[in-house]
Protein backbone atom coordinates (compact mmCIF):
# COMPACT_ATOMS: atom_id res chain seq x y z
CA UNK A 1 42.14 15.65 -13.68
CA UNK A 2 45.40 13.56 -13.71
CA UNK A 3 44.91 13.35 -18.18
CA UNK A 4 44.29 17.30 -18.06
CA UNK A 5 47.34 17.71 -16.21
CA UNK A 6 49.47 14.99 -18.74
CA UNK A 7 47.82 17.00 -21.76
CA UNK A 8 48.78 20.65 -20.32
CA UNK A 9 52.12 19.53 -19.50
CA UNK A 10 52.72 17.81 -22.81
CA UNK A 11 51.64 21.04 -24.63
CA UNK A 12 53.72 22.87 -22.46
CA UNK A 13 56.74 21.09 -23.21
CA UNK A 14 55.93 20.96 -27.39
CA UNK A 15 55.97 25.22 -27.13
CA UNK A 16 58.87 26.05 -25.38
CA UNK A 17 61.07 24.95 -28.42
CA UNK A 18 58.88 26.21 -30.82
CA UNK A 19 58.66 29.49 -28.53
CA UNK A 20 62.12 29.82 -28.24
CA UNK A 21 62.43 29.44 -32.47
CA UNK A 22 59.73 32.10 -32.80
CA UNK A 23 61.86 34.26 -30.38
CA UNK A 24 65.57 33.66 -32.25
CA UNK A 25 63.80 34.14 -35.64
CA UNK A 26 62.06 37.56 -34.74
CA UNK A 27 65.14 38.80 -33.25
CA UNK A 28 67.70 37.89 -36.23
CA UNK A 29 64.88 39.57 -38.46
CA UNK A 30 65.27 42.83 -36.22
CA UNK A 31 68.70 42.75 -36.31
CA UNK A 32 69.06 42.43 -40.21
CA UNK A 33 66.39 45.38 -40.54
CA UNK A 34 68.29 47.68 -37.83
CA UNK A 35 71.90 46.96 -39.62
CA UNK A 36 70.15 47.63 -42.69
CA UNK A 37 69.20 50.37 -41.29
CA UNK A 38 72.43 51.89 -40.17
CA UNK A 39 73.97 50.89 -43.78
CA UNK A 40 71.55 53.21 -45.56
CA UNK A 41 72.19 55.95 -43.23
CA UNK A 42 75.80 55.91 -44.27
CA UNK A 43 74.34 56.93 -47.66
CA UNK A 44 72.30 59.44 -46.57
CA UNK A 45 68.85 57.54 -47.23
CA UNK A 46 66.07 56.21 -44.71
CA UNK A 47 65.84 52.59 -44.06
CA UNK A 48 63.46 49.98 -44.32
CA UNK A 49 62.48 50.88 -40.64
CA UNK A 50 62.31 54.70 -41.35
CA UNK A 51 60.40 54.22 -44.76
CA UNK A 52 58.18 51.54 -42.88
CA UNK A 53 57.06 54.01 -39.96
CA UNK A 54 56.54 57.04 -42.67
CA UNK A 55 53.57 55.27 -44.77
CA UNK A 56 51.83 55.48 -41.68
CA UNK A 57 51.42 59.01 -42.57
CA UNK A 58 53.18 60.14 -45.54
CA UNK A 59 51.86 58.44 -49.18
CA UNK A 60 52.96 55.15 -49.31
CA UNK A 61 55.05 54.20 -52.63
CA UNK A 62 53.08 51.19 -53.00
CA UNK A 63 49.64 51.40 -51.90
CA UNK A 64 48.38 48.05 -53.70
CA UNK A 65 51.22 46.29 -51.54
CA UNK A 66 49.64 47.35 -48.32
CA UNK A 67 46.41 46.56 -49.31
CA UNK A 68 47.37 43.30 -50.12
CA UNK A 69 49.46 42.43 -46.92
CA UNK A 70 46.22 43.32 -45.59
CA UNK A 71 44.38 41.28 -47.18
CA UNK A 72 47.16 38.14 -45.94
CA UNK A 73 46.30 39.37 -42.48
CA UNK A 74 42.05 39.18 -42.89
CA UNK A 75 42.77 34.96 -43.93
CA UNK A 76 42.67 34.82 -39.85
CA UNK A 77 39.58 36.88 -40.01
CA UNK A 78 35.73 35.74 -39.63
CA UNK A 79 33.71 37.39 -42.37
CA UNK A 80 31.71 39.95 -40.17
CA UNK A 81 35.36 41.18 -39.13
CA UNK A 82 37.06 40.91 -42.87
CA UNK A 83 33.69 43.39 -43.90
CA UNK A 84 34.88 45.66 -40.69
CA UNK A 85 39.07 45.59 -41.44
CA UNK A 86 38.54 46.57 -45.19
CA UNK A 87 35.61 49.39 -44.65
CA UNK A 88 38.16 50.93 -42.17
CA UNK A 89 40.82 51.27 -43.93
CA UNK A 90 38.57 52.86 -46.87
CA UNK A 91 37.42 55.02 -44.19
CA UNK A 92 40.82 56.13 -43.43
CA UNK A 93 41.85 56.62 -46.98
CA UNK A 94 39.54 58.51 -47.83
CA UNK A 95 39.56 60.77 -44.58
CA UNK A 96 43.54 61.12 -45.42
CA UNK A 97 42.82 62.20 -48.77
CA UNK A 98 40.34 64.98 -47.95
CA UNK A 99 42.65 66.10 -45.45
CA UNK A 100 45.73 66.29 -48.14
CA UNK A 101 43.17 67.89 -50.37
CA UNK A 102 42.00 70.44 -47.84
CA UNK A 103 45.69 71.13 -46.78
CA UNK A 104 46.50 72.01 -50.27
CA UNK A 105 48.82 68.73 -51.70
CA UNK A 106 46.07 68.08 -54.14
CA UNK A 107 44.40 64.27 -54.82
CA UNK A 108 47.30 62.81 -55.88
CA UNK A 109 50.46 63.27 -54.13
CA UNK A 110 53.85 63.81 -56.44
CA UNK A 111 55.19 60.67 -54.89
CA UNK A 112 53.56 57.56 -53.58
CA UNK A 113 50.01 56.67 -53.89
CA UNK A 114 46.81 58.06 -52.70
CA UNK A 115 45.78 55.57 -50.89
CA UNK A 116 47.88 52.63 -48.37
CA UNK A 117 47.71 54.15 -45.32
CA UNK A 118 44.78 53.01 -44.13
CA UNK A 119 45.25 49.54 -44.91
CA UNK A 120 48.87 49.75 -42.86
CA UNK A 121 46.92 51.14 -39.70
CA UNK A 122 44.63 48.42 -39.37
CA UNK A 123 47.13 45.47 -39.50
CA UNK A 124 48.87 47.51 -36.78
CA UNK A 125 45.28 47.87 -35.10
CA UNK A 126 44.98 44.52 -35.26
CA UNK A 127 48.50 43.56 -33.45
CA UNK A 128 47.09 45.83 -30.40
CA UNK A 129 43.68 44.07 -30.56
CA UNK A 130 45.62 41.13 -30.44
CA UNK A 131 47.59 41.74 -27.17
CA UNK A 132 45.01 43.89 -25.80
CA UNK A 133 41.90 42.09 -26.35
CA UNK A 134 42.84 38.57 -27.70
CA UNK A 135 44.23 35.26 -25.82
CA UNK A 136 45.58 32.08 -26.08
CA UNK A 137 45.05 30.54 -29.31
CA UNK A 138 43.10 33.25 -31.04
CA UNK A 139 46.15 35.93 -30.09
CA UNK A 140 48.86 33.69 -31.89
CA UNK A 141 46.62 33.18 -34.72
CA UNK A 142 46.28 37.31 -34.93
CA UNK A 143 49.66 37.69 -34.19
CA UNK A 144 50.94 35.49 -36.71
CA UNK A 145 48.51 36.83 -39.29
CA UNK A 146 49.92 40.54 -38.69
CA UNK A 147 53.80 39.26 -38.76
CA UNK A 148 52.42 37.50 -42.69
CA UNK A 149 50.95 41.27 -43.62
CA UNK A 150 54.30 43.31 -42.18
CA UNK A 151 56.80 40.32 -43.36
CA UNK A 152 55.37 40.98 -46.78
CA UNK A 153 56.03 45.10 -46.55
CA UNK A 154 58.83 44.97 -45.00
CA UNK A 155 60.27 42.74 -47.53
CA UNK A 156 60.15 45.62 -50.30
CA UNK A 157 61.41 47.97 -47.95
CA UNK A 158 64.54 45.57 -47.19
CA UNK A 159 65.05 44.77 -50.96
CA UNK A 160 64.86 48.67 -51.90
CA UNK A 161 68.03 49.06 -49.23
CA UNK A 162 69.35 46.03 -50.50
CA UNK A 163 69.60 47.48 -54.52
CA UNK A 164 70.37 50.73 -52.34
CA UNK A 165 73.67 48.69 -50.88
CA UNK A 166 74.16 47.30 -54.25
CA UNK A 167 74.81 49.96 -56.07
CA UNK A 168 77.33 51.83 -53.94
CA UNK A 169 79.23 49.25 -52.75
CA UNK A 170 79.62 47.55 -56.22
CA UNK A 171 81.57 49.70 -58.44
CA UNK A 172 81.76 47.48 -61.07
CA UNK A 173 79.67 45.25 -62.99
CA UNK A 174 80.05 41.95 -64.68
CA UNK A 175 77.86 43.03 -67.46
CA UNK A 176 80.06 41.74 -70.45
CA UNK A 177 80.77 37.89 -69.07
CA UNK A 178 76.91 38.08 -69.04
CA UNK A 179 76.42 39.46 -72.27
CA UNK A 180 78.65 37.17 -73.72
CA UNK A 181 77.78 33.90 -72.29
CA UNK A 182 74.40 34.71 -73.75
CA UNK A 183 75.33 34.64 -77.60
CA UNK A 184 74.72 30.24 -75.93
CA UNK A 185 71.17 31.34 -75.17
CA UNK A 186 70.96 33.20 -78.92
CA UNK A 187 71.00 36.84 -77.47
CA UNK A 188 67.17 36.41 -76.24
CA UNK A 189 66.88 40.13 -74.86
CA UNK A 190 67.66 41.66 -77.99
CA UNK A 191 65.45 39.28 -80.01
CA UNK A 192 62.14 39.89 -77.28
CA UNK A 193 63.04 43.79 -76.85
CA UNK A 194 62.98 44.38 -80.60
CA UNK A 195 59.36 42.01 -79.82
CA UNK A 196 57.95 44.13 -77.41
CA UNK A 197 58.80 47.50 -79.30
CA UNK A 198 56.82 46.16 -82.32
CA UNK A 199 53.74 45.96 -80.01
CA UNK A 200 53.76 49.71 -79.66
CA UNK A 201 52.83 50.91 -75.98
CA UNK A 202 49.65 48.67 -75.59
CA UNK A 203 52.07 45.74 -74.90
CA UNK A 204 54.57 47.90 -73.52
CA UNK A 205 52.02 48.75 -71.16
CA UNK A 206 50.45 45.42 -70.05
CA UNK A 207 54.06 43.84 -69.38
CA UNK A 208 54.54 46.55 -67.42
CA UNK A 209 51.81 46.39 -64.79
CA UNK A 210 52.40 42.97 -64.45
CA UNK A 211 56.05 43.22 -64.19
CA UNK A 212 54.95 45.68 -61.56
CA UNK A 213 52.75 44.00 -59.94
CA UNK A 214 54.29 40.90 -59.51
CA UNK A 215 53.68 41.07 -55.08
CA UNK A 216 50.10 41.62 -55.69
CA UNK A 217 49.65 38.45 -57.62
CA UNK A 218 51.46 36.35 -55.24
CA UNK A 219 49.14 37.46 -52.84
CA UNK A 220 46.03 36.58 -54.48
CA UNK A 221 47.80 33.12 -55.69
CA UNK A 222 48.33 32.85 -51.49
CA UNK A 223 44.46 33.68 -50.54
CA UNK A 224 43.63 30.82 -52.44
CA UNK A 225 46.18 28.97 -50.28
CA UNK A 226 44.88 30.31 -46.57
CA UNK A 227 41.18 30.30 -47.29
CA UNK A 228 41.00 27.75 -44.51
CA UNK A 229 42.98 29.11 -42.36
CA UNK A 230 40.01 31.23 -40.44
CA UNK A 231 37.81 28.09 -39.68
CA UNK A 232 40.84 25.56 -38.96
CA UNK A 233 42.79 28.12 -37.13
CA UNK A 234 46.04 27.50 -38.24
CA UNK A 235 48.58 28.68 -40.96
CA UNK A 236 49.31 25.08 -43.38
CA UNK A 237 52.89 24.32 -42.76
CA UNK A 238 54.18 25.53 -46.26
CA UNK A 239 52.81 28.28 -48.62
CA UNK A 240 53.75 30.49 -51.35
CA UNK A 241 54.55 33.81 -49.20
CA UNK A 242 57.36 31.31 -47.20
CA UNK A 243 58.88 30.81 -50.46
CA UNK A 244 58.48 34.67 -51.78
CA UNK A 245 60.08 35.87 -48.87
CA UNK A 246 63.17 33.24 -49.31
CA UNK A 247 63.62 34.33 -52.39
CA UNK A 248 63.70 38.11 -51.65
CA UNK A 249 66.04 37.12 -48.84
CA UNK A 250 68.74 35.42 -50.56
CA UNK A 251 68.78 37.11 -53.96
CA UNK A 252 70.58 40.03 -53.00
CA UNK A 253 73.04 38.40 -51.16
CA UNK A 254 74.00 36.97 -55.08
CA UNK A 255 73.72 40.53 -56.13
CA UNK A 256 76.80 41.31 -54.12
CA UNK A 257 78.82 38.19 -55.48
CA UNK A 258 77.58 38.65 -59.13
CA UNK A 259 76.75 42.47 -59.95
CA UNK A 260 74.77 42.96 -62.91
CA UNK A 261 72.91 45.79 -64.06
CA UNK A 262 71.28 44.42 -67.16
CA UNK A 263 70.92 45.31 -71.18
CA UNK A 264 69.27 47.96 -71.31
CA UNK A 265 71.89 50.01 -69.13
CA UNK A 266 75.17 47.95 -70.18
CA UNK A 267 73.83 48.34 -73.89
CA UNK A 268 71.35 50.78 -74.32
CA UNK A 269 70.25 54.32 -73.81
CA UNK A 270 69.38 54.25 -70.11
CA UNK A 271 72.93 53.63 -69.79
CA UNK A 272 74.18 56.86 -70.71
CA UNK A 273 78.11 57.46 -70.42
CA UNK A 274 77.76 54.50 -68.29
CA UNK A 275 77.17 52.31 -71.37
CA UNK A 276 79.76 50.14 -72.42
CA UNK A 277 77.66 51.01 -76.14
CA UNK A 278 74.55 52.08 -77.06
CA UNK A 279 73.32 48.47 -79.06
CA UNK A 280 70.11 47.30 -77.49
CA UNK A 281 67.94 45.92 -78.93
CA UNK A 282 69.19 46.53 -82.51
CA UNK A 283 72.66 45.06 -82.54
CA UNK A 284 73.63 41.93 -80.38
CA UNK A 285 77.30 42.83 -78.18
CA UNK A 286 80.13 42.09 -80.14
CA UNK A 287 82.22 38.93 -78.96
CA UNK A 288 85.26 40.34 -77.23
CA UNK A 289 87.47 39.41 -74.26
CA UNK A 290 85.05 40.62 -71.39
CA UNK A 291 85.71 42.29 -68.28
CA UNK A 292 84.55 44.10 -65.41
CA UNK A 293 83.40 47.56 -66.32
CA UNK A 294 82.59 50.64 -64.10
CA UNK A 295 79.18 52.02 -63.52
CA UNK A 296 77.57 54.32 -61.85
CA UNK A 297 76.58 54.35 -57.88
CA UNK A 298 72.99 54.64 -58.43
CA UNK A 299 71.59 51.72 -60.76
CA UNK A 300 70.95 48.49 -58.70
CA UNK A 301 73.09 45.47 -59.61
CA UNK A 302 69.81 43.22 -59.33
CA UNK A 303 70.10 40.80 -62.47
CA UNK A 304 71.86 37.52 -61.29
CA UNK A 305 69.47 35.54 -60.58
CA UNK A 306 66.53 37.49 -62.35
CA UNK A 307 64.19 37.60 -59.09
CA UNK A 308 61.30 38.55 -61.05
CA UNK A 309 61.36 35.21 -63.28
CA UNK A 310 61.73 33.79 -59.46
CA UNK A 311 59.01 35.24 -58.07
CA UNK A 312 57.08 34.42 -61.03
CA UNK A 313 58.08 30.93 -60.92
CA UNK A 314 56.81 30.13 -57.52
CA UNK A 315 53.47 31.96 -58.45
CA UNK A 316 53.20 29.26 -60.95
CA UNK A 317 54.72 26.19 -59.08
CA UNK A 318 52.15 26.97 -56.71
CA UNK A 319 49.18 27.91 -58.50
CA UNK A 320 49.34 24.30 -60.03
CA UNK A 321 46.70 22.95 -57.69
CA UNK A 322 44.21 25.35 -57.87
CA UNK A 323 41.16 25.94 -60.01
CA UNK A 324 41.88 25.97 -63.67
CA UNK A 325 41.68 30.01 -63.48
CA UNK A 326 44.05 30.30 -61.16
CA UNK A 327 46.91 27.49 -63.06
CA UNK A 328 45.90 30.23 -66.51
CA UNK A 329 46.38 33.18 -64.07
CA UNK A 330 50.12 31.45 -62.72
CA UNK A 331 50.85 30.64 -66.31
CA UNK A 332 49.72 33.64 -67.86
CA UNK A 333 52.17 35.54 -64.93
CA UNK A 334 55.20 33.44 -65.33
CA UNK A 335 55.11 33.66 -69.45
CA UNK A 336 54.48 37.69 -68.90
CA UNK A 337 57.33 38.33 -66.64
CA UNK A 338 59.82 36.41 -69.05
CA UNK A 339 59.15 38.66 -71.63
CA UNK A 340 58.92 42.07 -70.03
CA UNK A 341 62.47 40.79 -68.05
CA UNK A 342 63.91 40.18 -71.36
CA UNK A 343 61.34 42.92 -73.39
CA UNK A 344 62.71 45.85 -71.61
CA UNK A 345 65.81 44.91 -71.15
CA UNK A 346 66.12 44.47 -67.87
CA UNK A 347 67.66 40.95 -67.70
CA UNK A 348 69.76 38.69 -69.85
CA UNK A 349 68.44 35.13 -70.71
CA UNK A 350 71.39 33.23 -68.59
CA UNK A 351 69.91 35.46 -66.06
CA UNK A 352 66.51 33.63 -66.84
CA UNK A 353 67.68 30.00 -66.47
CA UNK A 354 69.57 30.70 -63.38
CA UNK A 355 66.22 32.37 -61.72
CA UNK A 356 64.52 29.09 -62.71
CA UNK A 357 67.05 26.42 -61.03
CA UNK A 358 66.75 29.64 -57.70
CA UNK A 359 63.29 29.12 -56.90
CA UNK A 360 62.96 25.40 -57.45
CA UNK A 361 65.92 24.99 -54.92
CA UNK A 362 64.59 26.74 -52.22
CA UNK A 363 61.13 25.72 -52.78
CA UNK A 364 62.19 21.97 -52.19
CA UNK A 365 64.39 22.98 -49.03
CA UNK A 366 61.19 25.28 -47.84
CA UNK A 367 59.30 21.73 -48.90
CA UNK A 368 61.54 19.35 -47.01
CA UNK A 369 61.27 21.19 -44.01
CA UNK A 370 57.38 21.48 -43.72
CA UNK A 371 57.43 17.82 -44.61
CA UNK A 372 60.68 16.59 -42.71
CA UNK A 373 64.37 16.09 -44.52
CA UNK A 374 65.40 12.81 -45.58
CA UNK A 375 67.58 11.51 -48.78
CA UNK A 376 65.04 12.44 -51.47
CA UNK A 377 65.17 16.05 -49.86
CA UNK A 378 68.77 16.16 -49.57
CA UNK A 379 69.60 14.95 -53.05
CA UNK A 380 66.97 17.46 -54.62
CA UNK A 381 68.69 20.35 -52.94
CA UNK A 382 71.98 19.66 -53.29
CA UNK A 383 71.42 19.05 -57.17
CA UNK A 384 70.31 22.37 -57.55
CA UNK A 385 72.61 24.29 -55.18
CA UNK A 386 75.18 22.30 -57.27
CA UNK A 387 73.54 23.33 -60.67
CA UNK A 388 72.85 26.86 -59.89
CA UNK A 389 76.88 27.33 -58.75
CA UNK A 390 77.89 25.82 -61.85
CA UNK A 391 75.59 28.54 -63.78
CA UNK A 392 77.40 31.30 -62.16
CA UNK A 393 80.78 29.80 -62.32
CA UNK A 394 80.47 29.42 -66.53
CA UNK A 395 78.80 32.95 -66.56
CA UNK A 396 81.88 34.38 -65.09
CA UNK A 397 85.31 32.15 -66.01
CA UNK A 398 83.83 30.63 -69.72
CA UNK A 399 81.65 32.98 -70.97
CA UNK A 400 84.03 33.27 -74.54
CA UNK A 401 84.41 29.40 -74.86
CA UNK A 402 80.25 29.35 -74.03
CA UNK A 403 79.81 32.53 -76.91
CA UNK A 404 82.24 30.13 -79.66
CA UNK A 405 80.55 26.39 -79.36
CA UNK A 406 77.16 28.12 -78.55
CA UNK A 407 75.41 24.76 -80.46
CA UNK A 408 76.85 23.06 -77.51
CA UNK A 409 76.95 25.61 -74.42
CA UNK A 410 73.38 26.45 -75.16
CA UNK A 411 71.68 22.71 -74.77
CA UNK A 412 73.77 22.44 -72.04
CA UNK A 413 72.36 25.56 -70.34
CA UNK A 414 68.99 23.92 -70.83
CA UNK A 415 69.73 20.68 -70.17
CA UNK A 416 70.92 21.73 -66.65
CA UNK A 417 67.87 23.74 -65.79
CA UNK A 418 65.50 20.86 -67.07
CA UNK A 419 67.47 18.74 -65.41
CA UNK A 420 65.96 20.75 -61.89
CA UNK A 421 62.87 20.74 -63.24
CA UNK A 422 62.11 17.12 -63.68
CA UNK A 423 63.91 16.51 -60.07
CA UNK A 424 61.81 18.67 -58.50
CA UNK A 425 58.64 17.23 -60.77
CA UNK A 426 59.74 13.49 -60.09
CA UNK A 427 60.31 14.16 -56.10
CA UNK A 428 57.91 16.45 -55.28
CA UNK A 429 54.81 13.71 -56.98
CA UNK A 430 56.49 10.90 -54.56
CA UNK A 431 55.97 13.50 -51.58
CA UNK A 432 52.62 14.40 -52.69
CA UNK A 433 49.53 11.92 -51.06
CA UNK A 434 48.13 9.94 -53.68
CA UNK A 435 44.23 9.71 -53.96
CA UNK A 436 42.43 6.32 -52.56
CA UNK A 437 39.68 5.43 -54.25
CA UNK A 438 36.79 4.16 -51.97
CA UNK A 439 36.12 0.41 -52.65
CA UNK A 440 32.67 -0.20 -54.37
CA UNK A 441 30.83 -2.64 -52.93
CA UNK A 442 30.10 -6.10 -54.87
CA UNK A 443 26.97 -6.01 -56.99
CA UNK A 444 24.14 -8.36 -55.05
CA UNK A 445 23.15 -11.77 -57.24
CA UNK A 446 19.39 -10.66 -57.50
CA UNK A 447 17.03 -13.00 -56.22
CA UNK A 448 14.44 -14.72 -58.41
C-alpha cells in the first residue's frame, strides 16, 4: 500500500511541471493565433481561426492536408478504429458532395477541394471522444494525437496570414542585394528556370505537385516515424512534424527582417509594373548598386530563408533511417524542391544555402532538447545561428563586393553551409547509440 502511495505521489509530482508546460505552451499558441487573428482583420481578410472553423463546412483549400493531419491523429489509433476514422470521413465526403451537387454548386467547387471536410470532423470527433469517453492515459494519448492533426492545419492557416502580414506591412523588398549576391552562386535560378522550361509542361508539372505537396510528404515521412506509437502508447520524444512546425514558426519572422519576393516577380513577367525588369530566365540582372525597391501589397515576401528547401531538408534528414524507399523518397523530395524553388523562379540560390544552414539549426536545438543540452549541443547551435546571421548580413551590406570576387564569395558561401553540415553529421553520429554486437560464444574443443 505504502509503495502505491510513494509511486502515485512520485507521478504526481513528475506532471505538475510538465502540466503546467502543456498549459503555458497551449495558451501562447492561442494567443499568437487570436493576434493573428485581429492583424488580418485590419486587412479585411479572415484569420487562421476564421478559415480554420469554415472547412468544417465550406470546401477546404487543401483537402490532402486534412486528410493527412488525419492520418497523424489515427498513429494513436488501434487498427479496428483507424478502419472506422477513415470510412467516416469518406462517408462524410461523399454525403457533403451529394449535398453540394443536389444544392446546385456542382462536383467541384470553384475554390477549395471536394473533399477535407470529413477528415477535419473526425479529428474534432475524436477530441470529444476523448474527454467524453476516454481517461487517464488513453485521453492524453487522444488528446495529444488531435493537437499533432490540428497543429499541422493550423500551421498553413498561420503561414497564409503570415505572407498575408508580409506583404502589407513590407513595402519594399530587398530583391536586388539578393539578386546580386547571387552572380557568387553563378545566377542558379536563371540557369535551372531556362532547365525546367526545356522540359515542356511534363516537368513543369511534376515539380509542381511536389512543390505543392511538400506537407503531405512530411506526413508520410512522419507515419513511418509514429508507427509505434499505438502499441507503446507514447509520442518518441523528437520527430519530424516538431521540426516542420519550427520551421514554419520562425521563417516568417525572417520574412519581416529580410523581404524578398523572388525572380520570377523582381525579374520576370509575374512581376508586372512591379518588376524592377522583365529578365528571367533569359538574361542574368545586371550588376548595379542595389537597393530597396517598391512592390506591390499583395505578393508575399517569403524567400529568405527558402522554407520549401527547409521543409524539404528535414524530410530528408529524417528519412535517413528508414527503409531504403523511404531515404529514395526523402532524396528524391529534397533534389525536386531545389529545382522547382529555383525552376520557377520562386527563390534565389543564396536563398537555397541559407534554407539549408535553417533547418539543420533548429533540428539540432529540437535534438538537444529531446536528448538534454550540453557543450556538443550548444556549440552545434550556436555555429549555425552564427553562420546563418552571417548569410544574411553579406546578402544585405556586400552583395557588390560578393557579385566582383564571385571565385572567392561563392566557395565561401559553400564552405559555410558545409561547414553546418558536417557539424551536424559529426555531432549528431556521437549522439546517436551505437550497435553492440552480442558476444559469440567460444567454439567447444570436440571430444575424441
Amino acid at each position: 500500500m505504502f509503495s502505491r502511495i510513494r509511486r502515485r505521489t512520485t507521478f504526481t509530482a513528475w506532471l505538475r511541471p510538465r502540466a503546467v508546460l502543456w498549459g503555458a505552451a497551449v495558451v501562447i499558441g492561442l494567443g499568437f493565433l487570436i493576434a493573428l487573428e485581429i492583424a488580418a482583420r485590419r486587412y479585411g481578410v479572415p484569420g487562421p481561426i476564421t478559415n480554420q472553423i469554415r472547412e468544417v463546412i465550406f470546401p477546404p483549400k487543401s483537402g490532402f492536408l486534412l486528410y493527412a493531419g488525419m492520418a497523424l491523429m489515427m498513429v494513436v489509433l488501434t487498427w479496428r478504429q483507424r478502419f472506422i476514422a477513415a470510412g467516416t470521413a469518406i462517408g462524410i465526403d461523399l454525403v457533403v458532395l451529394l449535398v453540394r451537387w443536389a444544392a446546385g454548386y456542382g462536383i467541384k467547387p470553384p475554390e477549395g477541394h471536394p473533399f477535407g471536410n470529413g477528415a477535419l470532423l473526425v479529428v474534432l470527433g475524436c477530441a470529444v471522444l476523448a474527454i467524453t469517453h476516454r481517461t487517464g492515459r488513453d485521453r492524453v494519448l487522444l488528446l495529444k494525437g488531435v493537437g499533432l492533426a490540428l497543429l499541422l492545419v493550423a500551421g498553413r492557416k498561420t503561414g497564409d496570414t503570415w505572407l498575408l502580414i508580409t506583404s502589407k506591412t513590407r513595402p519594399t523588398v530587398l530583391d536586388q542585394y539578393v539578386a546580386i549576391a547571387d552572380h557568387a552562386l553563378g545566377n542558379p535560378s536563371w540557369l535551372v528556370g531556362r532547365i525546367v522550361r526545356a522540359t515542356g509542361p511534363v516537368g513543369a508539372h511534376v515539380l509542381d505537385w511536389v512543390y505543392v505537396q511538400l506537407a503531405v510528404a512530411a506526413v508520410v515521412a512522419a507515419l513511418y516515424q509514429l508507427r509505434h506509437v499505438a502499441t507503446e502508447r507514447r509520442f518518441p520524444r523528437h520527430h519530424l512534424v516538431r521540426t516542420f512546425l519550427t520551421i514554419g514558426l520562425l521563417g516568417p519572422a525572417i520574412y519581416m527582417i529580410f523581404p524578398v519576393v523572388g525572380p520570377v516577380f523582381a525579374y520576370g513577367a509575374d512581376g508586372g509594373p512591379w518588376a524592377a525588369v522583365n529578365l528571367w530566365p533569359e538574361t542574368a540582372p545586371p550588376l548595379i548598386t542595389p537597393q530597396a525597391m517598391p512592390f506591390d501589397g499583395i505578393t508575399p515576401r517569403n524567400c529568405m530563408p527558402s522554407l520549401h528547401t527547409a521543409w524539404a531538408t528535414a524530410i530528408f534528414v529524417h528519412t535517413r533511417t528508414g527503409p531504403r524507399f523511404l531515404r529514395f523518397a526523402g532524396t528524391f523530395w529534397l533534389l525536386a524542391t531545389l529545382g522547382a524553388t529555383l525552376g520557377f523562379g520562386y527563390h534565389y540560390g543564396v536563398d537555397l544555402v541559407a534554407g539549408v544552414v535553417f533547418t539543420l539549426t533548429i533540428e539540432a536545438a529540437l535534438r538537444a532538447q529531446a536528448r538534454g543540452w550540453d557543450r556538443q549541443a550548444t556549440r552545434l547551435v550556436v555555429h549555425g545561428t552564427v553562420v546563418f546571421a552571417a548569410l544574411l548580413t553579406s546578402y544585405r551590406y556586400l552583395p557588390t563586393q560578393m557579385a566582383e570576387h564571385a571565385w572567392l564569395a561563392g566557395p565561401l558561401l559553400i564552405l559555410a553551409m558545409t561547414s553546418v553540415i558536417a557539424a551536424y553529421i559529426r555531432t549528431t553520429n556521437q549522439w546517436d547509440p551505437k550497435p553492440v554486437l552480442a558476444p559469440q560464444p567460444k567454439p567447444q574443443p570436440e571430444l575424441v
